[in-house]
N, C-alpha and C. Protein backbone atom coordinates (compact mmCIF):
# COMPACT_ATOMS: atom_id res chain seq x y z
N UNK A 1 0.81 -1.15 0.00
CA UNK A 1 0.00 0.00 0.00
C UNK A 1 0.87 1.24 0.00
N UNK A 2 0.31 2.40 -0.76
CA UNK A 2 1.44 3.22 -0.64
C UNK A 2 1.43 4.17 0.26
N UNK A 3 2.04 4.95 0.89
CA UNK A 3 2.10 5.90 1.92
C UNK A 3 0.80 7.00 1.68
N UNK A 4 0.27 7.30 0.97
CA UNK A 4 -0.75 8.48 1.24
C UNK A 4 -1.87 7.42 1.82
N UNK A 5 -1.78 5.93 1.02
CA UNK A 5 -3.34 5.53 1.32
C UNK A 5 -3.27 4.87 2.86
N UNK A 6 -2.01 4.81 3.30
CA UNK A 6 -1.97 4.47 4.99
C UNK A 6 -2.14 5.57 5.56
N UNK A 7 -1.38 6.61 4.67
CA UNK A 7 -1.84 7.85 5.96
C UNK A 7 -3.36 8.47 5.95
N UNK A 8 -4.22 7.72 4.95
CA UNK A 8 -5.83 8.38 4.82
C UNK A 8 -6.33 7.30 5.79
N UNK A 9 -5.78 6.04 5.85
CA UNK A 9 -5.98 4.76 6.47
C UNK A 9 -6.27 5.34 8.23
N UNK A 10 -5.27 5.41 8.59
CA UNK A 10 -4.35 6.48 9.51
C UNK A 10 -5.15 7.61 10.20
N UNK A 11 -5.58 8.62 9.11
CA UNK A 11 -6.37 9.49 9.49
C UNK A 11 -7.61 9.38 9.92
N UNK A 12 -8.04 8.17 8.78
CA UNK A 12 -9.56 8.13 9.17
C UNK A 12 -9.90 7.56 10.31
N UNK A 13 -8.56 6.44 10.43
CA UNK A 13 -8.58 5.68 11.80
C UNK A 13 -9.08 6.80 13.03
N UNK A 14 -8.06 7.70 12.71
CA UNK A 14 -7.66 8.84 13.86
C UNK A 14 -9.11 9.59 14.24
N UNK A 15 -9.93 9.82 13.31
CA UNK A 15 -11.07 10.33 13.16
C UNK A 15 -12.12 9.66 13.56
N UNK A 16 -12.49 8.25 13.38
CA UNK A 16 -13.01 7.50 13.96
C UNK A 16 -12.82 7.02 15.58
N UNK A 17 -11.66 7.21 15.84
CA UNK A 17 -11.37 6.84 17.32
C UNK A 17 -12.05 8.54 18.26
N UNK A 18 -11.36 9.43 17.73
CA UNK A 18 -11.72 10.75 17.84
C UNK A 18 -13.31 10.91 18.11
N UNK A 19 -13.92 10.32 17.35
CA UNK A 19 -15.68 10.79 17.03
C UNK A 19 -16.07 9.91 18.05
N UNK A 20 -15.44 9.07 17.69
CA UNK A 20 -16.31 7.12 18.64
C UNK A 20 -16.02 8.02 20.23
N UNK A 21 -14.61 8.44 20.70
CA UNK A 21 -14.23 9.26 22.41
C UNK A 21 -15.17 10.47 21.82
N UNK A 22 -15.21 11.20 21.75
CA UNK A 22 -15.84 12.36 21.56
C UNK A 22 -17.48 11.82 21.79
N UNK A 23 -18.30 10.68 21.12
CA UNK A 23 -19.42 10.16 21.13
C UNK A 23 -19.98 9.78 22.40
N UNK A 24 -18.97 8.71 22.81
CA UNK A 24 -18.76 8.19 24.22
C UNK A 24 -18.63 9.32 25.26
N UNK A 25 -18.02 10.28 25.36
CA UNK A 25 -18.17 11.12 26.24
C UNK A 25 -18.95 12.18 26.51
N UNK A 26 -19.94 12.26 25.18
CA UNK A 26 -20.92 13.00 25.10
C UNK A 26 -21.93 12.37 25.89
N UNK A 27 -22.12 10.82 25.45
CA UNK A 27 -23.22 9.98 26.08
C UNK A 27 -22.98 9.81 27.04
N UNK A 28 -22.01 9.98 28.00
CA UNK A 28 -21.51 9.89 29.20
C UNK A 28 -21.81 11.14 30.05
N UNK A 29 -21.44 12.08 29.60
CA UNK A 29 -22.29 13.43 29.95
C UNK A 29 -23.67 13.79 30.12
N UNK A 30 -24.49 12.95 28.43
CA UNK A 30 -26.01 12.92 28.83
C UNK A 30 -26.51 12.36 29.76
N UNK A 31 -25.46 10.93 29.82
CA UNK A 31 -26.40 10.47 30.84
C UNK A 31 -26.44 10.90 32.31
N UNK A 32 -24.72 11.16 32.73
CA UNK A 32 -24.84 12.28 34.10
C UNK A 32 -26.06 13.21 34.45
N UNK A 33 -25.83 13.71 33.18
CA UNK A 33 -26.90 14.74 33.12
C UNK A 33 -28.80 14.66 33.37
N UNK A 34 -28.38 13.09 32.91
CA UNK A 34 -29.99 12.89 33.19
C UNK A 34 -30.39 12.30 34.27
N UNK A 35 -29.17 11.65 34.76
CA UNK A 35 -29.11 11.54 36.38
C UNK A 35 -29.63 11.94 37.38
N UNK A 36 -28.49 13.49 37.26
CA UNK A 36 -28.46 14.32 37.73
C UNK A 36 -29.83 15.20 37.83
N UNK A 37 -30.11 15.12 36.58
CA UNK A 37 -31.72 15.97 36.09
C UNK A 37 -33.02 14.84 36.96
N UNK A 38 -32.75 13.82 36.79
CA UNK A 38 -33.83 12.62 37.47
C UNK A 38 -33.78 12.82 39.40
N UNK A 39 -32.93 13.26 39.89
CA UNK A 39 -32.05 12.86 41.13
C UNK A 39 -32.77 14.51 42.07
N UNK A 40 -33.23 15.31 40.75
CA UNK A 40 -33.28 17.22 41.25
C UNK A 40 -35.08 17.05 40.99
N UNK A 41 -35.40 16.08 40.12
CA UNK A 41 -36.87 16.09 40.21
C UNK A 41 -37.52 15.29 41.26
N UNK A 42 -36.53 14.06 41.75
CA UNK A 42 -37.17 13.33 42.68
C UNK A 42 -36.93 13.99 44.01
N UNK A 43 -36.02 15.21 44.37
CA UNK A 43 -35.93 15.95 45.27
C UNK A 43 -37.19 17.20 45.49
N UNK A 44 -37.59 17.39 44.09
CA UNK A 44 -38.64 18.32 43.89
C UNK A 44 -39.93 17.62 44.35
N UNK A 45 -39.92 16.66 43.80
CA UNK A 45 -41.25 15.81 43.98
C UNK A 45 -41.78 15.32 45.63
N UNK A 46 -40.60 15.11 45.90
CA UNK A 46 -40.69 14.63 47.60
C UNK A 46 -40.85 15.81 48.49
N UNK A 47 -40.27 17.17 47.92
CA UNK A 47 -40.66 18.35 48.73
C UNK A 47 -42.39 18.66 48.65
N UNK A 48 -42.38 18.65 47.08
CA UNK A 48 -43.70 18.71 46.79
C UNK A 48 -44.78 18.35 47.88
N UNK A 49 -44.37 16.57 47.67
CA UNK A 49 -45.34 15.90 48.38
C UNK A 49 -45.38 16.02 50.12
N UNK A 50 -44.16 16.61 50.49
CA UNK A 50 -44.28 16.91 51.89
C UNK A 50 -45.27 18.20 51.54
N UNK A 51 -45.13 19.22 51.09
CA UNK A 51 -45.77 20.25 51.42
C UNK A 51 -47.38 19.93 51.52
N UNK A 52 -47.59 19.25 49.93
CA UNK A 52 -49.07 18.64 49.85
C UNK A 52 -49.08 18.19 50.99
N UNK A 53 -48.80 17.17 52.00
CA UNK A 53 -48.93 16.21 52.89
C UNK A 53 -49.59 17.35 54.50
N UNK A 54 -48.41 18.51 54.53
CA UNK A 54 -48.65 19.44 55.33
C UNK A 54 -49.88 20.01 55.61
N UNK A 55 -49.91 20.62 54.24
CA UNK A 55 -51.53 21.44 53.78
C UNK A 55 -52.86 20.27 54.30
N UNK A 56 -52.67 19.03 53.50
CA UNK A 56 -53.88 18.46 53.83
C UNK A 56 -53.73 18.22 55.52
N UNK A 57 -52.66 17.88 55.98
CA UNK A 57 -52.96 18.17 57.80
C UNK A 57 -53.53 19.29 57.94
N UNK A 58 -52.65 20.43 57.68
CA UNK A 58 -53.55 21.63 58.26
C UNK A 58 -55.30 21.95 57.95
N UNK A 59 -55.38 21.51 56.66
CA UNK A 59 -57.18 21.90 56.22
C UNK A 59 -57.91 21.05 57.02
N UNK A 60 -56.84 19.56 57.43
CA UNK A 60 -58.12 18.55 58.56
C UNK A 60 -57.98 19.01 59.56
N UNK A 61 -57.19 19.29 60.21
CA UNK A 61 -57.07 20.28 61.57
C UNK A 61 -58.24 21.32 61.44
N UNK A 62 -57.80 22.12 60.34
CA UNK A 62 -59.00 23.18 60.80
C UNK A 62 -60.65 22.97 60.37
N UNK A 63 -60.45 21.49 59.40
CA UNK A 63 -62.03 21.16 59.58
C UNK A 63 -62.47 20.75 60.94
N UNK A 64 -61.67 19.83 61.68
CA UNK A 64 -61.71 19.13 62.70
C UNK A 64 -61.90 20.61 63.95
N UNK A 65 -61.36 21.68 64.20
CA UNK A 65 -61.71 22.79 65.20
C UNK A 65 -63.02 23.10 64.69
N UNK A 66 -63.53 23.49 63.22
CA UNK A 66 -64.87 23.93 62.76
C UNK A 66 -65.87 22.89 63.64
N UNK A 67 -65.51 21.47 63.16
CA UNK A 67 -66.38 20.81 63.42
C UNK A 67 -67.05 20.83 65.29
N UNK A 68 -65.83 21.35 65.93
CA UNK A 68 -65.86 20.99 67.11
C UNK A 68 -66.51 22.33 67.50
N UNK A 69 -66.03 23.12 67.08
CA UNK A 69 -66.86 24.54 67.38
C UNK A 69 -68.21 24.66 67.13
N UNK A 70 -68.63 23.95 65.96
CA UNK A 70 -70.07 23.83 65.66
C UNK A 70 -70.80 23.25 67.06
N UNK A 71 -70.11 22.44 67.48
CA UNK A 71 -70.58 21.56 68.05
C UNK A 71 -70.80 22.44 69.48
N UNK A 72 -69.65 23.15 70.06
CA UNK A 72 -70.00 23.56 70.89
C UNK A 72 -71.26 24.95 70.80
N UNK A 73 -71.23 25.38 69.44
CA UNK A 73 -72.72 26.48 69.46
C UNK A 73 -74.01 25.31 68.99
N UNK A 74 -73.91 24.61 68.67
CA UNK A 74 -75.29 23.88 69.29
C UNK A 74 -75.55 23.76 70.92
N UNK A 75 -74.75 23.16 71.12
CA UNK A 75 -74.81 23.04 72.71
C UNK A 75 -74.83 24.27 73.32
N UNK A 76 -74.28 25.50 72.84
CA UNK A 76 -75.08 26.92 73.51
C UNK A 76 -76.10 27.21 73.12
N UNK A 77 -76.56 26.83 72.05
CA UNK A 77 -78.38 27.19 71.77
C UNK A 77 -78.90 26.09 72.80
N UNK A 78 -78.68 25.02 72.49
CA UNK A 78 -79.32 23.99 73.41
C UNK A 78 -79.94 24.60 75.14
N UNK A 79 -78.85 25.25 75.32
CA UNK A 79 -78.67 25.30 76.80
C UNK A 79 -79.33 27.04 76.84
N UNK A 80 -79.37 27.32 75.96
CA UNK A 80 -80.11 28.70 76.15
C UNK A 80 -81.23 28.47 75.92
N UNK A 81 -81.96 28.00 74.86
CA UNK A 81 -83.08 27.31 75.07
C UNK A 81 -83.96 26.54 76.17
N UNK A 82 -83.08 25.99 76.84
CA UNK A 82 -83.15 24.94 78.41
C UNK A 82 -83.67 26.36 79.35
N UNK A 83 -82.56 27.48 79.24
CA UNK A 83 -82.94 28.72 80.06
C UNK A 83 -83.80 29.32 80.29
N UNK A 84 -84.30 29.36 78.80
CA UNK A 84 -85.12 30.14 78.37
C UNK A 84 -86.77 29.60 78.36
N UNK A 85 -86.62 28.36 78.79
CA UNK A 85 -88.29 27.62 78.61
C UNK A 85 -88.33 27.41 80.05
N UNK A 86 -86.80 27.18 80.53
CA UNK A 86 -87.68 26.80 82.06
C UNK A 86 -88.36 28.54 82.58
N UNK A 87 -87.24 29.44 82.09
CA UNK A 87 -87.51 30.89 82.66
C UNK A 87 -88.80 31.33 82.82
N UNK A 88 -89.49 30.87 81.24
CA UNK A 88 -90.90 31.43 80.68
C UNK A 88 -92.07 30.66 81.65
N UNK A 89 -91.44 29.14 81.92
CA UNK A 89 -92.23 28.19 82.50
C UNK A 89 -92.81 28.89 84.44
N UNK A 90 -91.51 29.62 84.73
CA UNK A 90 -91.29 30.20 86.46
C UNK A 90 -92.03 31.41 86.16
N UNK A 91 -92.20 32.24 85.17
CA UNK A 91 -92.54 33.62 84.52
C UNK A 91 -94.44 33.30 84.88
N UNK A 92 -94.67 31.95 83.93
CA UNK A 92 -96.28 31.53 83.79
C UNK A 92 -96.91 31.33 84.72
N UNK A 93 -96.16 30.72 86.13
CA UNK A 93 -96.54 30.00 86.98
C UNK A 93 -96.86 31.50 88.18
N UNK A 94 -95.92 31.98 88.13
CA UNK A 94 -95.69 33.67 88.87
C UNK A 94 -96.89 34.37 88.42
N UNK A 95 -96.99 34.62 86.87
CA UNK A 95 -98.66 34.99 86.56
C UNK A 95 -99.74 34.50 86.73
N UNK A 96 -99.85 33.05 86.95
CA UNK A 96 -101.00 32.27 87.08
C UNK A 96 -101.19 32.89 88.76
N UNK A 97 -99.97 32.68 89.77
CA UNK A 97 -100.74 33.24 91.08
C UNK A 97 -100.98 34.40 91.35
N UNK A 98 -100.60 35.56 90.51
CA UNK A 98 -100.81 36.35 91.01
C UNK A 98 -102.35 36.44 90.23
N UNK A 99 -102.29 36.18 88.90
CA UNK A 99 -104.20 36.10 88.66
C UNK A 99 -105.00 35.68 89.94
N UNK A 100 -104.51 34.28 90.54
CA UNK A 100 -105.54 33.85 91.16
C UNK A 100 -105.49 34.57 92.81
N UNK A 101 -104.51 35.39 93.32
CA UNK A 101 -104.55 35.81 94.01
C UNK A 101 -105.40 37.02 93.91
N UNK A 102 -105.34 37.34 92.51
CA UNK A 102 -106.27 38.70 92.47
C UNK A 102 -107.62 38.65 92.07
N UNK A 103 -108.05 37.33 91.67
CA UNK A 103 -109.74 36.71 91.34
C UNK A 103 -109.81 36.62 92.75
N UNK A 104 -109.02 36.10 93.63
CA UNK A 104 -109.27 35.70 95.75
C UNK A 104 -109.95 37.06 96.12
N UNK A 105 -109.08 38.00 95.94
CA UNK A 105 -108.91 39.69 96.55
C UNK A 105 -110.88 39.73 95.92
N UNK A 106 -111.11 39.52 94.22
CA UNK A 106 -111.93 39.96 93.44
C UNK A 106 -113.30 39.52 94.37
N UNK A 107 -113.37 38.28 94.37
CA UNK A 107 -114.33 37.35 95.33
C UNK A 107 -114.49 37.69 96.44
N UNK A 108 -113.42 38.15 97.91
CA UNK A 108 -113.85 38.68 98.99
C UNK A 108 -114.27 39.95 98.74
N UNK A 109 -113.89 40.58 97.77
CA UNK A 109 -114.42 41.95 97.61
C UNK A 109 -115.92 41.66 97.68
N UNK A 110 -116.67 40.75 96.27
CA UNK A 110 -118.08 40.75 96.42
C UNK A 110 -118.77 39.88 97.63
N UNK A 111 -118.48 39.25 98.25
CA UNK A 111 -118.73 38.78 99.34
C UNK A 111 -118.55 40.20 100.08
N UNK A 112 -117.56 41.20 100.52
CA UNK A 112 -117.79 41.78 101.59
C UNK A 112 -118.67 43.04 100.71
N UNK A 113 -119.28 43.66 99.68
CA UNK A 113 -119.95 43.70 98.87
C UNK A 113 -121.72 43.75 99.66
N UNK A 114 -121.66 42.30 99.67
CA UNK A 114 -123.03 41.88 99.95
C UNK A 114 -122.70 42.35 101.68
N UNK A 115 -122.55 42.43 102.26
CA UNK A 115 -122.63 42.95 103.52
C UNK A 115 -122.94 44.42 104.29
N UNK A 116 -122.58 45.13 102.72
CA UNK A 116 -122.34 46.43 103.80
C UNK A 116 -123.59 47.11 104.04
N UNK A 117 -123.62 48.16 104.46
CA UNK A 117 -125.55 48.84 104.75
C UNK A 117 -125.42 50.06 104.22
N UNK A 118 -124.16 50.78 103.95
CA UNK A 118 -124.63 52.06 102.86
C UNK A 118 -123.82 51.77 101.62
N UNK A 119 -124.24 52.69 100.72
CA UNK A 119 -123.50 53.04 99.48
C UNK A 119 -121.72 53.81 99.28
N UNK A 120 -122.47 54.73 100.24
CA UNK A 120 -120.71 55.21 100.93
C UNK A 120 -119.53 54.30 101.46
N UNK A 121 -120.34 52.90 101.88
CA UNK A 121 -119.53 51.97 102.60
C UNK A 121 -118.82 50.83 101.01
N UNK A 122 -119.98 50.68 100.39
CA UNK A 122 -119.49 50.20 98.84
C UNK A 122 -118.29 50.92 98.01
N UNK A 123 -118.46 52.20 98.02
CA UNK A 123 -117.81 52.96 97.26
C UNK A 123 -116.40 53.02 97.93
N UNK A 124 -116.28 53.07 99.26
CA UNK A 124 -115.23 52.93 99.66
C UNK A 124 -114.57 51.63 99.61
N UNK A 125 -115.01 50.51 99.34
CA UNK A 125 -114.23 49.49 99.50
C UNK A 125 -114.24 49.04 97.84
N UNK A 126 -114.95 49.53 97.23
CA UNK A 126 -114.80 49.53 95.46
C UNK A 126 -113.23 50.08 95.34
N UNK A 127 -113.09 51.17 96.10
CA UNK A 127 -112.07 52.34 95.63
C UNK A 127 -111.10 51.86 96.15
N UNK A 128 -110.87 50.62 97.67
CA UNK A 128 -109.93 50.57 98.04
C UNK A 128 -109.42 49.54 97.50
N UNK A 129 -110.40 48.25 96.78
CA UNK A 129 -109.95 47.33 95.90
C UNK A 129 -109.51 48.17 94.75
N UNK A 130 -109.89 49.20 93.89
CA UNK A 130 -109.24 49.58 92.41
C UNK A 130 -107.85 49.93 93.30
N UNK A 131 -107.72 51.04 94.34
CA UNK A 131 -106.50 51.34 94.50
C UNK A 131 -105.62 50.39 94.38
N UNK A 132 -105.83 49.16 95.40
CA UNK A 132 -104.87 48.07 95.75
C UNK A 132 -104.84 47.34 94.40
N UNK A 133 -105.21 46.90 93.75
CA UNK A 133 -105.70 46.32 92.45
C UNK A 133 -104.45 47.14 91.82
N UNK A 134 -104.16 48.57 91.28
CA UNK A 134 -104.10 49.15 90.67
C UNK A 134 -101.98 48.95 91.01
N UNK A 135 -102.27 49.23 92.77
CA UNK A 135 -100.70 49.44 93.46
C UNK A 135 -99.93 48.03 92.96
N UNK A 136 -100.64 47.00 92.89
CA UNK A 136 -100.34 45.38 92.77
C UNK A 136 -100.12 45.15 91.49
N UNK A 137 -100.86 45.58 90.65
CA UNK A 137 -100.23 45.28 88.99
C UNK A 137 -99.31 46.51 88.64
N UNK A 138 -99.40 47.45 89.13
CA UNK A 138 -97.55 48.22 89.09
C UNK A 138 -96.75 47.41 89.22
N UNK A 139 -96.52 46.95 91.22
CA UNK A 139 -95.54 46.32 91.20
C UNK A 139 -95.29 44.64 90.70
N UNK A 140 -96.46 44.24 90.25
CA UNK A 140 -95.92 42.97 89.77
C UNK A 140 -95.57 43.32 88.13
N UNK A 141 -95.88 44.61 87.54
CA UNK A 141 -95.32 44.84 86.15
C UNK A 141 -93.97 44.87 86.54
N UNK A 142 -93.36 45.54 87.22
CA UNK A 142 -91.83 45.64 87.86
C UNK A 142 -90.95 44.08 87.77
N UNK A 143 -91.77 43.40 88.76
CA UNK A 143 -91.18 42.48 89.17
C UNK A 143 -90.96 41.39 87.53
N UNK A 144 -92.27 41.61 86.90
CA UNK A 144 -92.24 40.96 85.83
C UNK A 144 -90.81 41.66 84.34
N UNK A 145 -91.11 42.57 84.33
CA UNK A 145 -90.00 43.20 83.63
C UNK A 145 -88.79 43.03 83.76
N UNK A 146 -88.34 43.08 85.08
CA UNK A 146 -87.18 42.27 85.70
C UNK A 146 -86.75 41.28 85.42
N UNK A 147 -87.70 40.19 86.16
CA UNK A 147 -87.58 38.99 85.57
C UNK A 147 -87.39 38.94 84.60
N UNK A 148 -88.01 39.36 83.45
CA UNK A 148 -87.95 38.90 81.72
C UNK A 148 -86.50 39.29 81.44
N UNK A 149 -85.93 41.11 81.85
CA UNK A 149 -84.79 40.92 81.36
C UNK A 149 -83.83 40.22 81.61
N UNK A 150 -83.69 39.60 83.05
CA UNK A 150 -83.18 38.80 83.48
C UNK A 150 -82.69 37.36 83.13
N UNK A 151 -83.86 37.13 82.90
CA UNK A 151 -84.31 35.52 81.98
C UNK A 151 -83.41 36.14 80.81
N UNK A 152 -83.84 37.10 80.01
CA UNK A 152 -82.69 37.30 78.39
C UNK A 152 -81.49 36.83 78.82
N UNK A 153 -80.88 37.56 79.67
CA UNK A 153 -80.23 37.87 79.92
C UNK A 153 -78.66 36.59 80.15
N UNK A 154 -80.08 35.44 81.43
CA UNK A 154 -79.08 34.47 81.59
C UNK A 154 -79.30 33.37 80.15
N UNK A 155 -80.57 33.59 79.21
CA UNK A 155 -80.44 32.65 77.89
C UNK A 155 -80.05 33.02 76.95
N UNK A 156 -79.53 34.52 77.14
CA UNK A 156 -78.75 34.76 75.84
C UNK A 156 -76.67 34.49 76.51
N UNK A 157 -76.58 34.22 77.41
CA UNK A 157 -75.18 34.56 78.01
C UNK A 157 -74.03 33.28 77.19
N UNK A 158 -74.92 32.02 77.18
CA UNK A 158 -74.32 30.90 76.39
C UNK A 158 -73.79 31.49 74.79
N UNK A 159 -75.01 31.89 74.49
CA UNK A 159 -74.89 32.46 72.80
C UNK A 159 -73.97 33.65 73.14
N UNK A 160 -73.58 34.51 73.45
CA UNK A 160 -72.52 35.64 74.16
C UNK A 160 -71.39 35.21 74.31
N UNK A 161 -71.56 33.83 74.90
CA UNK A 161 -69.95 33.29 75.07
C UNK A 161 -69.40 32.55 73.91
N UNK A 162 -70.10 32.21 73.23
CA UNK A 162 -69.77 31.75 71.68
C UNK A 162 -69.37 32.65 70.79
N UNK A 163 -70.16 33.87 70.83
CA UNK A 163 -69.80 34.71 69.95
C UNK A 163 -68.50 35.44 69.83
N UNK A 164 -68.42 35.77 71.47
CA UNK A 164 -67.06 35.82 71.92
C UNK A 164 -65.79 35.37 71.71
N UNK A 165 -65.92 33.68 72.02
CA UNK A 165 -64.98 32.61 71.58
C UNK A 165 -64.71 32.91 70.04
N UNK A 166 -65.55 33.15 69.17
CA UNK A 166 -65.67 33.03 67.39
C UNK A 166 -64.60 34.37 67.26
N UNK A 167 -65.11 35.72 68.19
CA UNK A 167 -64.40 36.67 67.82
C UNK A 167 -62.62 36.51 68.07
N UNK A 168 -62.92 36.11 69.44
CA UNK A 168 -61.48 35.74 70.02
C UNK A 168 -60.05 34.83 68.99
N UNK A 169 -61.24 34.08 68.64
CA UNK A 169 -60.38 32.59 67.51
C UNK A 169 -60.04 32.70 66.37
N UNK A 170 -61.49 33.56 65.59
CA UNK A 170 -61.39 33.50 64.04
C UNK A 170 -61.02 34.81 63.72
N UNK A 171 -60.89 35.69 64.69
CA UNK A 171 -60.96 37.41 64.57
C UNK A 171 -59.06 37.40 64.22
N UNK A 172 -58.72 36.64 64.89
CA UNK A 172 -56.98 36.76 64.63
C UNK A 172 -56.98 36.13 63.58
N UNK A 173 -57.10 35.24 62.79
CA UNK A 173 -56.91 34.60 61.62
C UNK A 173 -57.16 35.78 60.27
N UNK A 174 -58.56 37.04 60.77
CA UNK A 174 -58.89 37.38 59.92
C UNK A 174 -57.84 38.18 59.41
């Protein structure tokens, strides 16, 4: 063979070894690279999924306080309600005697009525039943007014303390 066609022999050799290392070290690089690229997503992915993992704790947490909070304003209506019926129930019973104390008063009136011997003696004891009649449903309007605000007062205090709690809890979040 003569010398140019060994040295094209030669060259191409040279060129081929050249391309083939040059090839090889490219693919050697990609694949680092995809390694490397595989190795930064499965680091991404696992942060990811911690964070996801976080969040869904926290949203069950704070369904789980909702839920419990609900729970406790039922149980303050409940119990204000309880307040509020027995209140009305002590309220009815307070009006029923004082009616019947004042149909009692109404009845000895006409019984002592039928007794007397003048008109002057009627008129005066007409006048002293309207007076007393009159002094007695003042003060049992008093006593009743009282009472009622009172009664609000202790069946609205449950619902008060809830509202409170809501402001106290959810008011910082806002």
């Amino acid at each position: 063979m003569s010398d140019k066609k060994q040295k094209i022999i030669e060259t191409v050799d040279t060129i081929k070894a050249t391309a083939t290392e040059a090839t090889t070290k490219g693919f050697e690089q990609t694949v680092a690279g995809l390694k490397e690229g595989m190795a930064q997503a499965t680091v991404g992915l696992e942060q990811t999924q911690a964070k996801l993992k976080e969040g869904m704790e926290k949203a069950m947490k704070t369904a789980e306080e909702l839920v419990t909070f609900g729970q406790g304003n039922i149980e303050a209506i409940t119990k204000s309600g309880q307040i509020w019926a027995t209140g009305v129930q002590d309220l009815s019973k307070h009006i029923a005697a004082t009616a019947q104390a004042s149909f009692e008063e109404t009845v000895s009136l006409f019984k002592s009525l039928g007794t007397v011997k003048s008109l002057k003696e009627a008129i005066d004891l007409q006048s002293s039943l309207a007076r007393t009649s009159l002094e007695k449903a003042m003060a049992e309007s008093g006593k009743l007014t009282d009472a009622s605000v009172k009664l609000t007062e202790q069946a609205l205090a449950p619902i008060t303390a809830r509202v409170n709690l809501a402001v106290e809890k959810f008011g910082k979040a806002a």
